[in-house]
Protein backbone atom coordinates (compact mmCIF):
# COMPACT_ATOMS: atom_id res chain seq x y z
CA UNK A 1 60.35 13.19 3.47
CA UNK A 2 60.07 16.71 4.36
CA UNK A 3 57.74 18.59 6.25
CA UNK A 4 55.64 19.96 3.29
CA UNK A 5 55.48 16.98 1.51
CA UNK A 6 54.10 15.11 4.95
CA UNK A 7 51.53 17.87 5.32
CA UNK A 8 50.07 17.44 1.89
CA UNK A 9 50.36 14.14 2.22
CA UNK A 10 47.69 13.99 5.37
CA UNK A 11 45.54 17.08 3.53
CA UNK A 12 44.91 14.71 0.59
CA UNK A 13 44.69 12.05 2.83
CA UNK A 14 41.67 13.97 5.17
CA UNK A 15 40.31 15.06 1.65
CA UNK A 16 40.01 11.65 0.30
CA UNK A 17 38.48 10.84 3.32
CA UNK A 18 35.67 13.19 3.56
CA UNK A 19 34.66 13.24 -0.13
CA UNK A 20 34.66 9.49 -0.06
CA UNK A 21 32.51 9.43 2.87
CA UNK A 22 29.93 12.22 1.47
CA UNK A 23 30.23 9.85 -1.66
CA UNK A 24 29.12 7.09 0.23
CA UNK A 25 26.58 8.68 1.90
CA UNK A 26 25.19 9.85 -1.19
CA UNK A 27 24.95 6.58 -3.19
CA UNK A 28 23.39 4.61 -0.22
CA UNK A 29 20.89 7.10 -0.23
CA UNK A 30 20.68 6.85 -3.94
CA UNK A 31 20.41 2.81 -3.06
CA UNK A 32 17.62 3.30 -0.34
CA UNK A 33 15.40 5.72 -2.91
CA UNK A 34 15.65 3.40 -5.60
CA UNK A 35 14.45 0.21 -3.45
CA UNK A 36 11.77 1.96 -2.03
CA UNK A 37 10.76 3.59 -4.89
CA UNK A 38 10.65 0.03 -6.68
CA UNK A 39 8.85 -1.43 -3.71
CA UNK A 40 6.27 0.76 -3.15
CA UNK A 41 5.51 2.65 -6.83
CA UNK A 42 2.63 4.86 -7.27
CA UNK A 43 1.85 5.19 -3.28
CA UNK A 44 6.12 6.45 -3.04
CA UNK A 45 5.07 9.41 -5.74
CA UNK A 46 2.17 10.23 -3.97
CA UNK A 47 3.91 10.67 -0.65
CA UNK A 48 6.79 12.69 -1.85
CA UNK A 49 4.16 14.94 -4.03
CA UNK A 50 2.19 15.70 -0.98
CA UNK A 51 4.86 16.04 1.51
CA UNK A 52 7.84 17.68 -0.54
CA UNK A 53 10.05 15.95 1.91
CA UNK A 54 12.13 13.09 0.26
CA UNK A 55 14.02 12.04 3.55
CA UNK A 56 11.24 12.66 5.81
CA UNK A 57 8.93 10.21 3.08
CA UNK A 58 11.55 7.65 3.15
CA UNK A 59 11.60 7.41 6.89
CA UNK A 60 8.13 6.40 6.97
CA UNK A 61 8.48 3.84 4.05
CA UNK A 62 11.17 1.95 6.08
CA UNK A 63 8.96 2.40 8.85
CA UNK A 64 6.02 0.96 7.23
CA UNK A 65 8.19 -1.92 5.87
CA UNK A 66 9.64 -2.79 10.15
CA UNK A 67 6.16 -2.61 11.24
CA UNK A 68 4.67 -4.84 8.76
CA UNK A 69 7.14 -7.35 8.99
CA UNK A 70 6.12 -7.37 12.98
CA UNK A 71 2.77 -8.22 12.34
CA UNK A 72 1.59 -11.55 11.68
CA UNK A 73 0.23 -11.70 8.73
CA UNK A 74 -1.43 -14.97 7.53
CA UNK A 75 -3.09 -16.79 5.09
CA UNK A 76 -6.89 -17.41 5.20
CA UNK A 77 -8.03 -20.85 5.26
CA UNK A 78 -9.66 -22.10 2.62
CA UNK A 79 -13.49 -22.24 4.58
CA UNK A 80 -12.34 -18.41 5.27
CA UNK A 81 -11.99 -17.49 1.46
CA UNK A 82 -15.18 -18.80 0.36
CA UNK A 83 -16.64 -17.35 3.03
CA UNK A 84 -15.47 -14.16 2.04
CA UNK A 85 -16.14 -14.38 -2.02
CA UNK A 86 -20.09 -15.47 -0.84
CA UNK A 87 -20.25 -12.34 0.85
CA UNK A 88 -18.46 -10.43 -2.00
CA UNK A 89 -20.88 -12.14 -4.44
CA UNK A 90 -23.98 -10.83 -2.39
CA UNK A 91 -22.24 -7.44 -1.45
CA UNK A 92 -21.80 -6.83 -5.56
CA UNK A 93 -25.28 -8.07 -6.31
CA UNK A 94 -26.51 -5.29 -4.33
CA UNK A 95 -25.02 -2.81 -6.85
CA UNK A 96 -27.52 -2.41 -8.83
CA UNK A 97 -30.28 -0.96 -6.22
CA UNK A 98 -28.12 0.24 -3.70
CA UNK A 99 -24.75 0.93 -5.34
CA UNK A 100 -23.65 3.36 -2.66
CA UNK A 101 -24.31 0.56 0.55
CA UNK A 102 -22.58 -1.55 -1.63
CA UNK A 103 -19.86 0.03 -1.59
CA UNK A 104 -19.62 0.85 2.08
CA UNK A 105 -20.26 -3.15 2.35
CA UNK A 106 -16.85 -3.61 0.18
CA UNK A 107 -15.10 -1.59 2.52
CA UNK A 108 -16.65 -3.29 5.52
CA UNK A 109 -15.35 -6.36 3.52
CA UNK A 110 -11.62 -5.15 2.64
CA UNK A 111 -11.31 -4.21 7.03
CA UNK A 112 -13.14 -7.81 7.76
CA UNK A 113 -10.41 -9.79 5.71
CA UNK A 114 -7.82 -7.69 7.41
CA UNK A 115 -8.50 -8.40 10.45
CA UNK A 116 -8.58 -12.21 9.54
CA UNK A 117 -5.01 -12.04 8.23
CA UNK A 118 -3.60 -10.02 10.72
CA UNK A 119 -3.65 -6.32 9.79
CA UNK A 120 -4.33 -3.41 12.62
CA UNK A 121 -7.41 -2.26 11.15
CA UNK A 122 -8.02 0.92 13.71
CA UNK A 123 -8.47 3.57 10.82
CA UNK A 124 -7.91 3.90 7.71
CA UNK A 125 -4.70 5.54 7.11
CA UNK A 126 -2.78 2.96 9.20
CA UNK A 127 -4.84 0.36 6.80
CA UNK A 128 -3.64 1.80 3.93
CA UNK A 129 -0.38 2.21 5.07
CA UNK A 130 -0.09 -0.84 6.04
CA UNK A 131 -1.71 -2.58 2.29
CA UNK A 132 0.60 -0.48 0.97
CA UNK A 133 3.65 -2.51 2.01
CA UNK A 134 1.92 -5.94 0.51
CA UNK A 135 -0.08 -4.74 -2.10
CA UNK A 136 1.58 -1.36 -3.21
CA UNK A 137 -0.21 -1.13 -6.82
CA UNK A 138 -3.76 -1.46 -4.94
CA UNK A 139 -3.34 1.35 -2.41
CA UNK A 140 -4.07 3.88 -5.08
CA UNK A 141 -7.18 2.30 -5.69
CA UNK A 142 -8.46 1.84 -1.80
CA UNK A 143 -7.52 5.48 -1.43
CA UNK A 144 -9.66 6.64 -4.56
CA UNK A 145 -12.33 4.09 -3.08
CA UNK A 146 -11.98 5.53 0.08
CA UNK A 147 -12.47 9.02 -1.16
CA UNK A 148 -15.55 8.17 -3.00
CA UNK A 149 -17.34 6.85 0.14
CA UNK A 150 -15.83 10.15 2.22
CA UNK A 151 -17.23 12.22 -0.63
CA UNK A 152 -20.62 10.72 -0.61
CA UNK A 153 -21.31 11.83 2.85
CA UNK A 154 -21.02 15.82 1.49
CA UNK A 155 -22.37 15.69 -2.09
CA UNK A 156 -24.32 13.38 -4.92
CA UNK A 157 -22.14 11.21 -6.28
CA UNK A 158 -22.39 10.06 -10.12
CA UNK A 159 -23.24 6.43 -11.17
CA UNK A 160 -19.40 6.00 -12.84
CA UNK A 161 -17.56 7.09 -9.56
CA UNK A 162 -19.55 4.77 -8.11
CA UNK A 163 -18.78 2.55 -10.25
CA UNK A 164 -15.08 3.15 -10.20
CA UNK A 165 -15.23 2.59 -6.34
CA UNK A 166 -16.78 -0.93 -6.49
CA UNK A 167 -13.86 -1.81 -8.94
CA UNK A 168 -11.23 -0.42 -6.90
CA UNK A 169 -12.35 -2.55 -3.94
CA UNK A 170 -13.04 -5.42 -5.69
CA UNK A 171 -9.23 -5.41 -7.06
CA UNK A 172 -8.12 -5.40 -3.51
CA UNK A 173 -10.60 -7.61 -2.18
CA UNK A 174 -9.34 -10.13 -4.64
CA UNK A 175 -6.13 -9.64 -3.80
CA UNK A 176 -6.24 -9.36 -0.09
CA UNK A 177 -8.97 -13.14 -0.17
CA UNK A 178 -5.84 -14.24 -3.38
CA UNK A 179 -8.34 -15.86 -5.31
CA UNK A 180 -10.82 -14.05 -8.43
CA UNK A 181 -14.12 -14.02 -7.30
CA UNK A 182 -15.39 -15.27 -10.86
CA UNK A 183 -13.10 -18.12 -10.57
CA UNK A 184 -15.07 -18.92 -6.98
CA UNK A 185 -18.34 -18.38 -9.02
CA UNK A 186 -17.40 -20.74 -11.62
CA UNK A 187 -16.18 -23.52 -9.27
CA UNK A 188 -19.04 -23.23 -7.34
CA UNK A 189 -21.48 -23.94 -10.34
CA UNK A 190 -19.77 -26.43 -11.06
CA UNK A 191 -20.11 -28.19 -8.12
């Protein structure tokens, strides 16, 4: 073998290596967008719409995902969940009068059953951060919730985003308590 032939030889060999390991590098990322894009949805388009910042986004999924998986998170007991859908049940009764202390009573609610199963419940962007990595379709909603309540502090508020609010926290309520509050409401006249 002579001398040219050995130094192409190791040129296509260092090639190889470097475009296979920028290929590599590529589709794990390709890998690591797709998974979180699947496991989070909606709240994964939001971030990378506000931020503009794929990687940086990314980096806070995963860390989302390692400091979930930390917590304890636990089921309620049984005693706890009715508990809960009473007050639910008396919290949504007050609609009608008082739709907008309703609604500050859901989100009282959403933070109390939180706490119960182990979530930090500080503020409310670690809250939501943190639903988002169990309940990634219902973020959206507690946001939009969330916002509703923030904006009735400044302005008037109409009946219909009012009553978008109560329905966005009672899909995460029911989800967060894992039963349907009508089904509690129908077992318990039965009874």
């Amino acid at each position: 073998m002579n001398t040219t032939t050995l130094i192409l030889a190791v040129v296509t060999a260092i090639v190889v290596f470097i475009v296979g390991g920028f290929l590599g590098v590529y589709f794990s990322r390709r890998q690591r967008t797709k998974r979180l894009q699947e496991k989070f949805g909606p709240e994964y388009d939001r971030m990378v719409s506000e931020t503009e910042d794929q990687r940086k986004v990314e980096d806070e999924l995963e860390a989302r995902l390692d400091r979930v998986e930390a917590l304890e998170i636990q089921a309620l007991s049984e005693e706890q969940r009715e508990h809960f859908a009473g007050q639910w049940q008396s919290t949504q009764a007050k609609f009608v009068d008082q739709p907008l202390v309703a609604i500050q009573e859901a989100d009282q609610l959403i933070k109390k059953i939180m706490y119960k199963k182990g979530y930090p419940v500080e503020d409310f962007e670690r809250r939501a951060a943190d639903i988002s990595v169990d309940y990634p379709e219902l973020v959206i909603n507690y946001r939009n919730m969330r916002d509703i309540v923030d904006k009735s502090d400044r302005e008037d508020i109409s009946t219909e985003e009012l009553r978008q609010a109560m329905i966005h926290s009672r899909s995460l309520f029911e989800e967060l308590l894992g039963m349907d509050v009508n089904e509690y409401t129908n077992q318990k006249e039965k009874v």
